[in-house]
Protein backbone atom coordinates (compact mmCIF):
# COMPACT_ATOMS: atom_id res chain seq x y z
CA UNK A 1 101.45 209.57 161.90
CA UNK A 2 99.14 209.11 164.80
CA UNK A 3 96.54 211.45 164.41
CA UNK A 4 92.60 211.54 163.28
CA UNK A 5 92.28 207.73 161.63
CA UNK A 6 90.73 208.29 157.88
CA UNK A 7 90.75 205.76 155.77
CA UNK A 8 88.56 204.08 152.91
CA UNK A 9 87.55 200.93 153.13
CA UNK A 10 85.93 198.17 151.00
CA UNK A 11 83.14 196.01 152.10
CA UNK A 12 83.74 192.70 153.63
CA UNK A 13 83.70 190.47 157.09
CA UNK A 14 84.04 193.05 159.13
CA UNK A 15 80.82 194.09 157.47
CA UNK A 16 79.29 190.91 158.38
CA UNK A 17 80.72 190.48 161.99
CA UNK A 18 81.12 194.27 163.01
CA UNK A 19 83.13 194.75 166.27
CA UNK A 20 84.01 191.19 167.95
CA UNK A 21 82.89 190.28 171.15
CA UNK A 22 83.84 187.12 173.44
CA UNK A 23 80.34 185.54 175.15
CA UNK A 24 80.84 182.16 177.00
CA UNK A 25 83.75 180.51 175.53
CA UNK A 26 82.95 182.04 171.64
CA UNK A 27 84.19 184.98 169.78
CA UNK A 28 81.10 186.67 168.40
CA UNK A 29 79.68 188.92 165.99
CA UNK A 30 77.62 191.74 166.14
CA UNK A 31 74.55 189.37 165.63
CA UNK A 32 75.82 187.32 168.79
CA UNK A 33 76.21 184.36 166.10
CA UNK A 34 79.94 183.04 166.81
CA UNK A 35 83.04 184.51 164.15
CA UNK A 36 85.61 181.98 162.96
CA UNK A 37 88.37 183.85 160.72
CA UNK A 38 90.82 182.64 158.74
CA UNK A 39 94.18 183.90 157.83
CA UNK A 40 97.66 184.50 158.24
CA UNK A 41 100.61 185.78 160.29
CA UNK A 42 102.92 188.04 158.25
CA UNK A 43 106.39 187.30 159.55
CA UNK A 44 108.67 188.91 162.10
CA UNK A 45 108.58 192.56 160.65
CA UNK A 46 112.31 192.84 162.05
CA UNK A 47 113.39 190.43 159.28
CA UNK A 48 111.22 190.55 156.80
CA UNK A 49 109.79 194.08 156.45
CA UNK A 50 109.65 193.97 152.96
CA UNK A 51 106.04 192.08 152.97
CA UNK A 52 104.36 194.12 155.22
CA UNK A 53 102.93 196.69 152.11
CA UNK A 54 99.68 197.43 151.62
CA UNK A 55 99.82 195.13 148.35
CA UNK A 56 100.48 193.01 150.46
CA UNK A 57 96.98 192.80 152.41
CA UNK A 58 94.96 193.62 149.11
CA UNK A 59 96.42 190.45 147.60
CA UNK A 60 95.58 188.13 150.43
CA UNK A 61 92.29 189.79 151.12
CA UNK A 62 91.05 189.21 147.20
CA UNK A 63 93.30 186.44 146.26
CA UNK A 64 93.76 184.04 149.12
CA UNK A 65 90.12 184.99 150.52
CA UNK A 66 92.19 185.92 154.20
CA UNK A 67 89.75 187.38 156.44
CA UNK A 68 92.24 188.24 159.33
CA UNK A 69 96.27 189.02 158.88
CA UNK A 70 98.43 188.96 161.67
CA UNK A 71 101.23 191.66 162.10
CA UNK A 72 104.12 189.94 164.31
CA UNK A 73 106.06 192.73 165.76
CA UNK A 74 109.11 191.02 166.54
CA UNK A 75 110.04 192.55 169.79
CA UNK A 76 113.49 191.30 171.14
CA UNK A 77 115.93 190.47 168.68
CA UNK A 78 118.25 192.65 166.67
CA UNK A 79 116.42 195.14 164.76
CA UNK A 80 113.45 194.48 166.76
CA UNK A 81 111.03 197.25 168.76
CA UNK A 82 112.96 197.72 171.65
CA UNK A 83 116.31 198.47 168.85
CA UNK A 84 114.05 200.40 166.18
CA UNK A 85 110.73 201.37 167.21
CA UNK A 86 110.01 203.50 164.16
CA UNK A 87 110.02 200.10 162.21
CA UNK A 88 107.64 198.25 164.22
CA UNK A 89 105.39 201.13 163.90
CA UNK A 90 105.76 201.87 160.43
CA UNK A 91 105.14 198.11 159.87
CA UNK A 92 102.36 197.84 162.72
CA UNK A 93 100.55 200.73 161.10
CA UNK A 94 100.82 199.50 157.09
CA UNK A 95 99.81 196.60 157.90
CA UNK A 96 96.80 197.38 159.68
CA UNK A 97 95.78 200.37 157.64
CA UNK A 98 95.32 198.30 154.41
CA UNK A 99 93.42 195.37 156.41
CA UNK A 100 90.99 198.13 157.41
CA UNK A 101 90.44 199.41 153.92
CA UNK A 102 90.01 195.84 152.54
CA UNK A 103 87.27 195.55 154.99
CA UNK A 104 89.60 192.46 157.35
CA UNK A 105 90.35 192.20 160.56
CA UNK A 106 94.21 192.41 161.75
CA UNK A 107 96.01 191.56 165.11
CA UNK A 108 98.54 193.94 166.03
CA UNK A 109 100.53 190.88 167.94
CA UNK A 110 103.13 192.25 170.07
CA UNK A 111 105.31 189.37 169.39
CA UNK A 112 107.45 188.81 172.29
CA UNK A 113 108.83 185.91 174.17
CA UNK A 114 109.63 187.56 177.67
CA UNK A 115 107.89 190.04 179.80
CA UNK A 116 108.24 193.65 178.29
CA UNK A 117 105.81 194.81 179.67
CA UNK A 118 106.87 199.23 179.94
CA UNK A 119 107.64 198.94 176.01
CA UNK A 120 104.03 196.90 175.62
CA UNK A 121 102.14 199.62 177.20
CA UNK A 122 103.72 202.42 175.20
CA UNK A 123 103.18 200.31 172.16
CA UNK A 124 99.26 199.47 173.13
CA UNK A 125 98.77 203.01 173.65
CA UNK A 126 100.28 204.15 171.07
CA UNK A 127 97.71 201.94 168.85
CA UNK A 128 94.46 201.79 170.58
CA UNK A 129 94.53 205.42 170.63
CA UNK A 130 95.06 205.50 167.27
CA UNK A 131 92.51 203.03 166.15
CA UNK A 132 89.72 203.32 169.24
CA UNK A 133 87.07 202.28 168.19
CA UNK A 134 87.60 200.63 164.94
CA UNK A 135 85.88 197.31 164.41
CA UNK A 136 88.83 195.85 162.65
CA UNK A 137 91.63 196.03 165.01
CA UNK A 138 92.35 193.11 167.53
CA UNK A 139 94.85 193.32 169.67
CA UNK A 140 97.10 190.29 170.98
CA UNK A 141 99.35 191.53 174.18
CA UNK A 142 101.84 188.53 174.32
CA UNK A 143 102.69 185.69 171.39
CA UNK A 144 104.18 183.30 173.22
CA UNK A 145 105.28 182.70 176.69
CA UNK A 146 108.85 181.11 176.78
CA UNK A 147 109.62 180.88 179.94
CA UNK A 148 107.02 183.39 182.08
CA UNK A 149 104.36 181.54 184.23
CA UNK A 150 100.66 181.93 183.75
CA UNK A 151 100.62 184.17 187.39
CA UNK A 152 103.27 185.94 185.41
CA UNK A 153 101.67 186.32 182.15
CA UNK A 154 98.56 186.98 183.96
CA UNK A 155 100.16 189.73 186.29
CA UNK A 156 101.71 191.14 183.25
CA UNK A 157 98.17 191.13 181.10
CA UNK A 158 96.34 192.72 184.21
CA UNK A 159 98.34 195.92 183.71
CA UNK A 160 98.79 195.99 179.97
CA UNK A 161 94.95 195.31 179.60
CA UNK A 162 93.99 198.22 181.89
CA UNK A 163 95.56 200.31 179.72
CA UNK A 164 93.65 199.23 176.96
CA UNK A 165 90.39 199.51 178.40
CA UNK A 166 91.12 203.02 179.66
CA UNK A 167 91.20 203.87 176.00
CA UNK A 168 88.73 201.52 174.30
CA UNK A 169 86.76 199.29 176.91
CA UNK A 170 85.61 197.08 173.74
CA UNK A 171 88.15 195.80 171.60
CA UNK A 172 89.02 192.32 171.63
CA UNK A 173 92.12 191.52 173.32
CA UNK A 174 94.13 188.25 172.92
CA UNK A 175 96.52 187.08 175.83
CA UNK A 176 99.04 184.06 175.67
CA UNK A 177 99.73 181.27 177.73
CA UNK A 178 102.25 179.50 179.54
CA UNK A 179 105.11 176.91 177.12
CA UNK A 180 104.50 178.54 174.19
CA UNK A 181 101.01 179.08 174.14
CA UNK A 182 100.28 175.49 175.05
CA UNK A 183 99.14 175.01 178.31
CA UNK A 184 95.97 175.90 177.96
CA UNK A 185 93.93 174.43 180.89
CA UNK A 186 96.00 176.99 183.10
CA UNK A 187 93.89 180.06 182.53
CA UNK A 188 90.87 178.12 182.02
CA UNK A 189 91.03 177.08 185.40
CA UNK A 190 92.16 180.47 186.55
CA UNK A 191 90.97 183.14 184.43
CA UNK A 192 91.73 186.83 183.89
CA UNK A 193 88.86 188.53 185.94
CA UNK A 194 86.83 192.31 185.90
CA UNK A 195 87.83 192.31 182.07
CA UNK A 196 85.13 191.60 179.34
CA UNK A 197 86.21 190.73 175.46
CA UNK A 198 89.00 188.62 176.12
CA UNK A 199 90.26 185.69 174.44
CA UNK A 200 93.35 183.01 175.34
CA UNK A 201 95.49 182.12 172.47
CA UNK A 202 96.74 178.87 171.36
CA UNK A 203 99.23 178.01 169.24
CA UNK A 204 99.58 174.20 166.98
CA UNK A 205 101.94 172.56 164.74
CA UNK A 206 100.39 169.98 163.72
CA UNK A 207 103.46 167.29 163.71
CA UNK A 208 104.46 168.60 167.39
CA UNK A 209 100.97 169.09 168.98
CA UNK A 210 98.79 166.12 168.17
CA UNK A 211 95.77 164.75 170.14
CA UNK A 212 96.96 165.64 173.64
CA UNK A 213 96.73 169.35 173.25
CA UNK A 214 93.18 169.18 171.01
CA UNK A 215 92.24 167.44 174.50
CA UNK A 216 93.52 169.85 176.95
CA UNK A 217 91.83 172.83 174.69
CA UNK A 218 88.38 170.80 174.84
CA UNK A 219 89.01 170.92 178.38
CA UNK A 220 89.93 174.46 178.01
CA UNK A 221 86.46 175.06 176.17
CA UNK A 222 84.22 172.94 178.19
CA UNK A 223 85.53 175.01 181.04
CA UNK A 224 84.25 178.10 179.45
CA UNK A 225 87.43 179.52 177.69
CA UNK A 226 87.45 181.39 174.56
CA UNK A 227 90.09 180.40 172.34
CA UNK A 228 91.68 182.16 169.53
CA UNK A 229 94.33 180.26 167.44
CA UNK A 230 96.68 183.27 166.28
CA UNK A 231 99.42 181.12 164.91
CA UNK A 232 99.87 177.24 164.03
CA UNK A 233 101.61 175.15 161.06
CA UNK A 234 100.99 171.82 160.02
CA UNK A 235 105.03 171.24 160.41
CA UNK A 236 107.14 170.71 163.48
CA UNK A 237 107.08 173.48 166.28
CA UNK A 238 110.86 174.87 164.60
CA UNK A 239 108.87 175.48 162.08
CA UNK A 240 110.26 173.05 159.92
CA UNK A 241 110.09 169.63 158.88
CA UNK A 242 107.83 167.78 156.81
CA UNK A 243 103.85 168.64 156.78
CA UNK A 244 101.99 166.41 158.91
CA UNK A 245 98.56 166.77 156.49
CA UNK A 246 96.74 164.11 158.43
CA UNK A 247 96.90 165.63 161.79
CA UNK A 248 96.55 169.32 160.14
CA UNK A 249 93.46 168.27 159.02
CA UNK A 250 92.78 166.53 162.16
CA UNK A 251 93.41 170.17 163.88
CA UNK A 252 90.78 172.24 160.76
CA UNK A 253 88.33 169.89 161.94
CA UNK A 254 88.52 170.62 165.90
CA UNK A 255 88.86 174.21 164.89
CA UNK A 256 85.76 174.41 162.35
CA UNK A 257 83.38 172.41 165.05
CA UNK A 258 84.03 174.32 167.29
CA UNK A 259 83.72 177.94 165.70
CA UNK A 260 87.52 178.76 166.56
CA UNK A 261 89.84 181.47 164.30
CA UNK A 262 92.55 180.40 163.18
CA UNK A 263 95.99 181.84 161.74
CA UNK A 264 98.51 180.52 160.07
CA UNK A 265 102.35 180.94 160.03
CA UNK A 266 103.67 182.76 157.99
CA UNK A 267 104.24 185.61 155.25
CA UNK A 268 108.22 185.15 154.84
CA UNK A 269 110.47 183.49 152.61
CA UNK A 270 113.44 181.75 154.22
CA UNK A 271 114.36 178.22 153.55
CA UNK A 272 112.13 176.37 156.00
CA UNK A 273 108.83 174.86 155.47
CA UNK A 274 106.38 177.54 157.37
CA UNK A 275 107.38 180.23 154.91
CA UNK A 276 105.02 180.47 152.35
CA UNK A 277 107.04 182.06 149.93
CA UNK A 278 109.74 180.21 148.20
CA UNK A 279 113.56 181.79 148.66
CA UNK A 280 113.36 182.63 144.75
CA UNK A 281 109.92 183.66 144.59
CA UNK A 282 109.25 187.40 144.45
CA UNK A 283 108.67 189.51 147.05
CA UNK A 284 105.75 191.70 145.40
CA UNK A 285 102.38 190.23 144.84
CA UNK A 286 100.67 188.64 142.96
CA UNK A 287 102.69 185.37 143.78
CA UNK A 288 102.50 182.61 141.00
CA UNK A 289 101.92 179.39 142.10
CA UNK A 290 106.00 178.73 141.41
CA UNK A 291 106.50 181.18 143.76
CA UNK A 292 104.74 179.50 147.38
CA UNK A 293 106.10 176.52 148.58
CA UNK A 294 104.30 173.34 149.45
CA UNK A 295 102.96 175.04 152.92
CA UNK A 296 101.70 178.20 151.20
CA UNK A 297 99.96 176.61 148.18
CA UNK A 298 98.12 174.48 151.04
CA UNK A 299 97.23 177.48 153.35
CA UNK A 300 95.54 179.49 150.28
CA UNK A 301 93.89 176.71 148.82
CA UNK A 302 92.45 175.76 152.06
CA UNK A 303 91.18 179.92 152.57
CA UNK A 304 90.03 179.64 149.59
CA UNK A 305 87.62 177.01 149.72
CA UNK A 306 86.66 177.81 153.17
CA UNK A 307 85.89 181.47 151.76
């Protein structure tokens, strides 16, 4: 399963952009030219396996004009890697597999809320060995902080990242922050050091996080930061509530001026507003426009355009 990496793939971004790199406070291309992706985050893979196929990824490559896909591998709850590691994998590795031979990138998002940080490395090695070198692969080492302080998230990414780098010393590696990837101006004023390619996530919902935290991450980028946004709604933080369109739009606009990725939540169908697949709508793509709810029909009609 984790042998010599052969795949086909199909021409797209990652033809344009190549490998990623972080210069200043951008993600870059191969050209040096900044690379803003947009896509979105399948759901925990504990609960909702049954969307991580590679039909999956073809359909929101070609259909919904996705240019990244995010694979949350739910790490503590029931069924999640620490209970059933040949799940996350098999999910991890579908996932990611497909994205490659669609020619998009994917973030293998170890999708934790506490320190784990023996099971990370196994996990991280497991997968940067397996896909060294690969342009495609980005790999984000904590999802959100709940209750670990940046010196502890930054403790904690000093030894997983090491262990990247021992394998691949290039591929682009994303690293949470403190209150559930909100505070922001933490690591910007004290940064991960003697690592190159590495970006800080934060993550929005746009009827939670309004102007304050669009302010803090201008901070954060005036300081020199480079932000990646691997998950945000337009609802409330639960992930529910109603759509907040004017200050989602208010966040697509911050994002697109200043070159930032973003990723939206999520590929799942339970009966809450970020799901993007109605609780009767069919698992297997293609998805009729009966079959997204209000949040998904906005998310692909926004790719699309953008695409």
């Amino acid at each position: 399963m984790f042998g010599l990496f052969l795949v086909f793939t199909l021409q797209g971004i990652v033809d344009t952009y190549g490998a990623l790199s972080v210069s200043g406070s951008k993600v870059v291309g191969k050209s040096g030219s900044p690379a803003a992706l947009h896509g979105v985050s399948f759901g925990w893979h504990n609960w909702w396996p049954e969307f991580y196929t590679a039909d999956t990824v073809k359909h929101l490559a070609e259909d919904w004009k996705a240019t990244v896909l995010r694979a949350a591998i739910g790490v503590e709850p029931d069924g999640g890697y620490l209970q059933d590691s040949s799940l996350g994998d098999q999910c991890a590795t579908t996932v990611a597999d497909a994205a490659i031979a669609n020619g998009i990138y994917v973030i293998l998002d170890w999708h934790q809320h506490r320190i784990n940080q023996d099971a990370a490395i196994k996990f991280f090695t497991k997968f940067v060995t397996k896909y060294k070198g690969v342009p495609n692969v980005i790999y984000e080492i904590f999802n959100e902080p709940e209750s670990a302080t940046w010196p502890e998230v930054k403790q904690y990414a000093n030894a997983v990242i090491k262990v990247i780098r021992d394998i691949d010393p290039d591929a682009l590696v994303l690293v949470g922050c403190a209150n559930w990837d909100q505070k922001i101006t933490e690591p910007a004023a004290d940064p991960l050091v003697g690592f190159g390619n590495v970006a800080y996530t934060l993550h929005f919902y746009a009827a939670t996080h309004t102007q304050w935290l669009r302010d803090d991450a201008q901070k954060a980028i005036d300081a020199g930061l480079p932000i990646f946004v691997s998950e945000c709604g337009g609802m409330e933080s639960s992930g529910d509530g109603a759509i907040n369109q004017n200050e989602w739009n208010n966040w697509i606009s911050f994002l697109d001026k200043n070159s930032i990725s973003w990723v939206a939540w999520s590929i799942s169908n339970k009966a809450e507003t970020c799901s993007m697949i109605t609780t009767t709508g069919p698992v297997n793509p293609p998805w009729p426009d009966s079959g997204l709810s209000e949040w998904g029909k906005l998310v692909k009609k926004l790719m699309i355009s953008i695409a």
